[in-house]
N, C-alpha and C. Protein backbone atom coordinates (compact mmCIF):
# COMPACT_ATOMS: atom_id res chain seq x y z
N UNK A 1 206.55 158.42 82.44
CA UNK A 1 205.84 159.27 83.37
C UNK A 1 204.42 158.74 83.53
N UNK A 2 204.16 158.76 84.79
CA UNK A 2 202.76 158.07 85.02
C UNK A 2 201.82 159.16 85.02
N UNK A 3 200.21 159.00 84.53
CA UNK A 3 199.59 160.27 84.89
C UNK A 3 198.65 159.56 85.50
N UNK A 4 197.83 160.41 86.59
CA UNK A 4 196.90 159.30 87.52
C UNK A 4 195.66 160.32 87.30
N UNK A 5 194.37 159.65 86.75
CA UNK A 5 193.01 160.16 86.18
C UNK A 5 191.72 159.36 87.42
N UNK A 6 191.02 160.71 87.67
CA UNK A 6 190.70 160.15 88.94
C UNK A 6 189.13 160.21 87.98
N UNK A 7 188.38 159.27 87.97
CA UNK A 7 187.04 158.43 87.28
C UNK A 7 185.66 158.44 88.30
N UNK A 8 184.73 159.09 87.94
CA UNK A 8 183.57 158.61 88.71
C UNK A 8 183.32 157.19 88.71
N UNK A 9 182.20 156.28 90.05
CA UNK A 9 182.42 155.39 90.18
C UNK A 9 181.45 154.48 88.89
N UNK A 10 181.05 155.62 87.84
CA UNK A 10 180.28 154.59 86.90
C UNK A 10 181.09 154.66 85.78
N UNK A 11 182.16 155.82 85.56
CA UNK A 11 182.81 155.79 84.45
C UNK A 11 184.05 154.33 84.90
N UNK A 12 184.43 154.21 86.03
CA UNK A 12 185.11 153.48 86.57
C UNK A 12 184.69 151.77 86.21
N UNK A 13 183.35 151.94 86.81
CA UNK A 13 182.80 150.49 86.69
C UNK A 13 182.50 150.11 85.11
N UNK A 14 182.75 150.74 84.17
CA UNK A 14 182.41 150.94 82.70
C UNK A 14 183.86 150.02 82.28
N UNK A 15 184.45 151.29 82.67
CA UNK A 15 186.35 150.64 81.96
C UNK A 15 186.53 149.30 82.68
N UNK A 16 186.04 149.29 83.62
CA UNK A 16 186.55 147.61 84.55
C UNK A 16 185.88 146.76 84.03
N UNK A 17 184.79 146.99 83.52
CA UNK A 17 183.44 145.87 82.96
C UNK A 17 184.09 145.53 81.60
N UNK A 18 184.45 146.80 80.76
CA UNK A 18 185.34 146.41 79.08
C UNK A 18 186.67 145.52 79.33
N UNK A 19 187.43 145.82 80.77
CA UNK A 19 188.58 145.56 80.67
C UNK A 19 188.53 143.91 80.93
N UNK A 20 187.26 143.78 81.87
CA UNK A 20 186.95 142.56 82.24
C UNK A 20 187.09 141.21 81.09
N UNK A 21 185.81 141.96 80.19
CA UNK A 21 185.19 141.22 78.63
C UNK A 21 186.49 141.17 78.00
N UNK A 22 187.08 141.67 77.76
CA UNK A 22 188.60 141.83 76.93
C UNK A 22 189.45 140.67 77.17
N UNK A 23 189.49 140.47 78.59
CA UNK A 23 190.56 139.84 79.37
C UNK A 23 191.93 140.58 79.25
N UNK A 24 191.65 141.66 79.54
CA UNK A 24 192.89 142.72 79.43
C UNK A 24 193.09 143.71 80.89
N UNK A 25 194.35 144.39 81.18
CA UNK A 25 194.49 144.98 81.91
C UNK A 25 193.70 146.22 81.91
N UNK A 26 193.03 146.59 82.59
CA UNK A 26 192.29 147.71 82.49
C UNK A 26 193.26 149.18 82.60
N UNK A 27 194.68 149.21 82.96
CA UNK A 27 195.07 150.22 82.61
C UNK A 27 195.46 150.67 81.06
N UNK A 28 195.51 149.11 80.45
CA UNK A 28 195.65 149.23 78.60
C UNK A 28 194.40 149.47 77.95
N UNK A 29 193.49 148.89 78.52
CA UNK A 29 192.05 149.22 78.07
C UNK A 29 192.02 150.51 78.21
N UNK A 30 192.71 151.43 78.79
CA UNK A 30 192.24 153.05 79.23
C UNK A 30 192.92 154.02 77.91
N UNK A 31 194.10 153.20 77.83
CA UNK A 31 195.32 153.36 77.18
C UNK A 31 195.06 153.96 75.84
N UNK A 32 194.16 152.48 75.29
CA UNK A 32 193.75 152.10 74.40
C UNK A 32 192.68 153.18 73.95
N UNK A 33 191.77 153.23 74.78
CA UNK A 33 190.29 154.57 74.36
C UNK A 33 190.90 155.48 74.14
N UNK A 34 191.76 156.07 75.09
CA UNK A 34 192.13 157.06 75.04
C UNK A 34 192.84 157.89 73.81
N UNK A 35 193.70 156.72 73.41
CA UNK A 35 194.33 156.98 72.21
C UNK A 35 193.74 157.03 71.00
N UNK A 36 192.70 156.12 70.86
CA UNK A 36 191.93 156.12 69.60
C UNK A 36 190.67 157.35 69.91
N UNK A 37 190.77 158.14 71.11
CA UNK A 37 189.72 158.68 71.04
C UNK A 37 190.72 160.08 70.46
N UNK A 38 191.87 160.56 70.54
CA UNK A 38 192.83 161.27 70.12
C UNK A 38 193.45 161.10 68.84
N UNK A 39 193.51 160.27 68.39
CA UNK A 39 193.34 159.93 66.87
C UNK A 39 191.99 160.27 66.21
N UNK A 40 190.70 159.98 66.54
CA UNK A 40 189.41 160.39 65.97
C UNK A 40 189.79 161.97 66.14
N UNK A 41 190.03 162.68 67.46
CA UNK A 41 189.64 163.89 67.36
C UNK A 41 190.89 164.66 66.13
N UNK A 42 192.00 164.13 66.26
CA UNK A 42 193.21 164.66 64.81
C UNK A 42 192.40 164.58 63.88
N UNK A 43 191.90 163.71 63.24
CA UNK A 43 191.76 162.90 62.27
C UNK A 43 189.84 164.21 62.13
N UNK A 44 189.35 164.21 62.72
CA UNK A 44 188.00 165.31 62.67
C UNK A 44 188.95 166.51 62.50
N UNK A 45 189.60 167.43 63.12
CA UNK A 45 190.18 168.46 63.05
C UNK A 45 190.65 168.78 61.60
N UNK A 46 191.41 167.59 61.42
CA UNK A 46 191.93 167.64 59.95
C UNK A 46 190.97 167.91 58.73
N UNK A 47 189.82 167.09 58.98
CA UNK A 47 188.97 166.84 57.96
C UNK A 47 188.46 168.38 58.06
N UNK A 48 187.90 168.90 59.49
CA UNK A 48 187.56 170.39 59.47
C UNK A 48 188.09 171.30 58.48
N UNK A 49 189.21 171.67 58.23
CA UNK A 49 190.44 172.48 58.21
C UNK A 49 190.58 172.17 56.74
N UNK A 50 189.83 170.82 56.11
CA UNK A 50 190.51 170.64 54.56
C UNK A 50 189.15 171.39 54.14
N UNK A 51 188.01 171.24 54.62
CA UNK A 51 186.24 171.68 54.33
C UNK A 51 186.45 173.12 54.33
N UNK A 52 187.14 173.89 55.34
CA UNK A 52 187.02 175.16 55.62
C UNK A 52 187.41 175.58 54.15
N UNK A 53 188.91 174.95 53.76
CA UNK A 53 190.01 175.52 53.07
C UNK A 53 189.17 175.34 51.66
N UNK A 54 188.67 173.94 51.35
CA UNK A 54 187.88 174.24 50.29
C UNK A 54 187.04 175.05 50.01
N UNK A 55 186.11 175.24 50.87
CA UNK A 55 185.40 176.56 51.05
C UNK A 55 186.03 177.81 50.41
N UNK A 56 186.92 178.22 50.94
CA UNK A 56 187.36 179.30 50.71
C UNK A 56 188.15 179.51 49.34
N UNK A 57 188.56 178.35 49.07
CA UNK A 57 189.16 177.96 47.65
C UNK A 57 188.15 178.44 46.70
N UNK A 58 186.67 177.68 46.91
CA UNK A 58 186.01 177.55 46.33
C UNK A 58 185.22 179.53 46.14
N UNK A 59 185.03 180.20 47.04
CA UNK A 59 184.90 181.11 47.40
C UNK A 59 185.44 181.81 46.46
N UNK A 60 187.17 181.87 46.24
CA UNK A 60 187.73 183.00 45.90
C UNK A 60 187.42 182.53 44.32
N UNK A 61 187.45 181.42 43.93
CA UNK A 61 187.15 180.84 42.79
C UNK A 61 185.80 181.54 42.03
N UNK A 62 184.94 182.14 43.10
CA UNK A 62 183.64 182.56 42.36
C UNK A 62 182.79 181.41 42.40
N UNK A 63 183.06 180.54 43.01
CA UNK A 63 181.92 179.47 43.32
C UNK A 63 181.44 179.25 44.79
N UNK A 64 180.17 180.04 44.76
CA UNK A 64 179.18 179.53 45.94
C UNK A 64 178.31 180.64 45.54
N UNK A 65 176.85 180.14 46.74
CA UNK A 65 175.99 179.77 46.59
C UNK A 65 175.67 181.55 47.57
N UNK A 66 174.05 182.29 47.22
CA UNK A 66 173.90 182.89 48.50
C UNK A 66 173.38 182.23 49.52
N UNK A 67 173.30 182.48 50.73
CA UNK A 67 172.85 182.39 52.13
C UNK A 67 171.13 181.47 51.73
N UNK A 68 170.15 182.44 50.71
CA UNK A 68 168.90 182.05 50.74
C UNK A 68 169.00 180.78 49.66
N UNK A 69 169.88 180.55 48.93
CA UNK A 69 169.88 179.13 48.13
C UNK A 69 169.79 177.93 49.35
N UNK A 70 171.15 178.12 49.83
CA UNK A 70 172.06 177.32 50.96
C UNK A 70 170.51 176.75 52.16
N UNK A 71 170.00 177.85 52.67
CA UNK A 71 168.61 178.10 53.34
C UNK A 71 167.49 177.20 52.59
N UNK A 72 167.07 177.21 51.47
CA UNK A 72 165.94 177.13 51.12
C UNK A 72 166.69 175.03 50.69
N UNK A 73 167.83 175.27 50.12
CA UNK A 73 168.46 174.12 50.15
C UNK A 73 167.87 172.95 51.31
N UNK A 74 168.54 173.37 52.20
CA UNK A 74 168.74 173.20 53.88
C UNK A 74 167.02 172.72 54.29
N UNK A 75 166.19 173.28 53.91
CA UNK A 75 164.46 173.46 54.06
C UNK A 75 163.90 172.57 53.72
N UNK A 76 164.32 171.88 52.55
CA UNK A 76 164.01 170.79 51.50
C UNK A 76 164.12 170.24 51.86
N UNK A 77 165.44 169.54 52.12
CA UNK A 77 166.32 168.61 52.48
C UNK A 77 165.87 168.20 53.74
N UNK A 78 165.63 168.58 54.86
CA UNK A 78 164.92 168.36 55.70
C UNK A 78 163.38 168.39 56.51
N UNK A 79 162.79 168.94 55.77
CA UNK A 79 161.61 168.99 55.52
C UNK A 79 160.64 167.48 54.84
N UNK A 80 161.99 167.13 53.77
CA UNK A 80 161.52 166.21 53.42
C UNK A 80 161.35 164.61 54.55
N UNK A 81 162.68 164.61 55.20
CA UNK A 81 162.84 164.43 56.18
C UNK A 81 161.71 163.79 57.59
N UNK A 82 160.97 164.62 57.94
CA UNK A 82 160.42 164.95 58.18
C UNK A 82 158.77 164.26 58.18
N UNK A 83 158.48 163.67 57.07
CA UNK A 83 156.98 163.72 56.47
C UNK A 83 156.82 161.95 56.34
N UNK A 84 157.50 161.59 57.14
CA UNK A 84 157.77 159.78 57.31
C UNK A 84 156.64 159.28 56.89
């Protein structure tokens, strides 16, 4: 099944310019982003979903932190940041 993706003319001139450098068909070059850009987003989702779960693991466990630790944490940490 074909699907047809209609591209502004700079996102257009982008994929033709990669597909160019490649020496590849620019409909595989599309192919190609596309897929690895759908693999990154699985692959983030997943990682989400294991963070949450620890969390909550960790949670029922009696381990965490209050809000003003986490905060004042957070303050430091970037603050320090900050003072180049």
């Amino acid at each position: 099944m074909a699907i047809v993706v209609t591209l502004n003319p700079e996102l257009e001139a982008l994929l033709r310019d990669k597909a160019a450098r490649q020496g590849q068909d620019v409909g595989l070059v599309a192919s190609e982003l596309l897929a690895r850009v759908l693999e990154w987003e699985e692959q983030d989702s997943e990682e989400a979903i294991k963070g949450i779960q620890q969390g909550l693991d960790d949670f029922e466990a009696g381990q965490f932190r209050s809000f003003q630790e986490f905060a004042d944490e957070q303050r430091r940490k970037y603050s320090n940041r900050h003072k180049g």
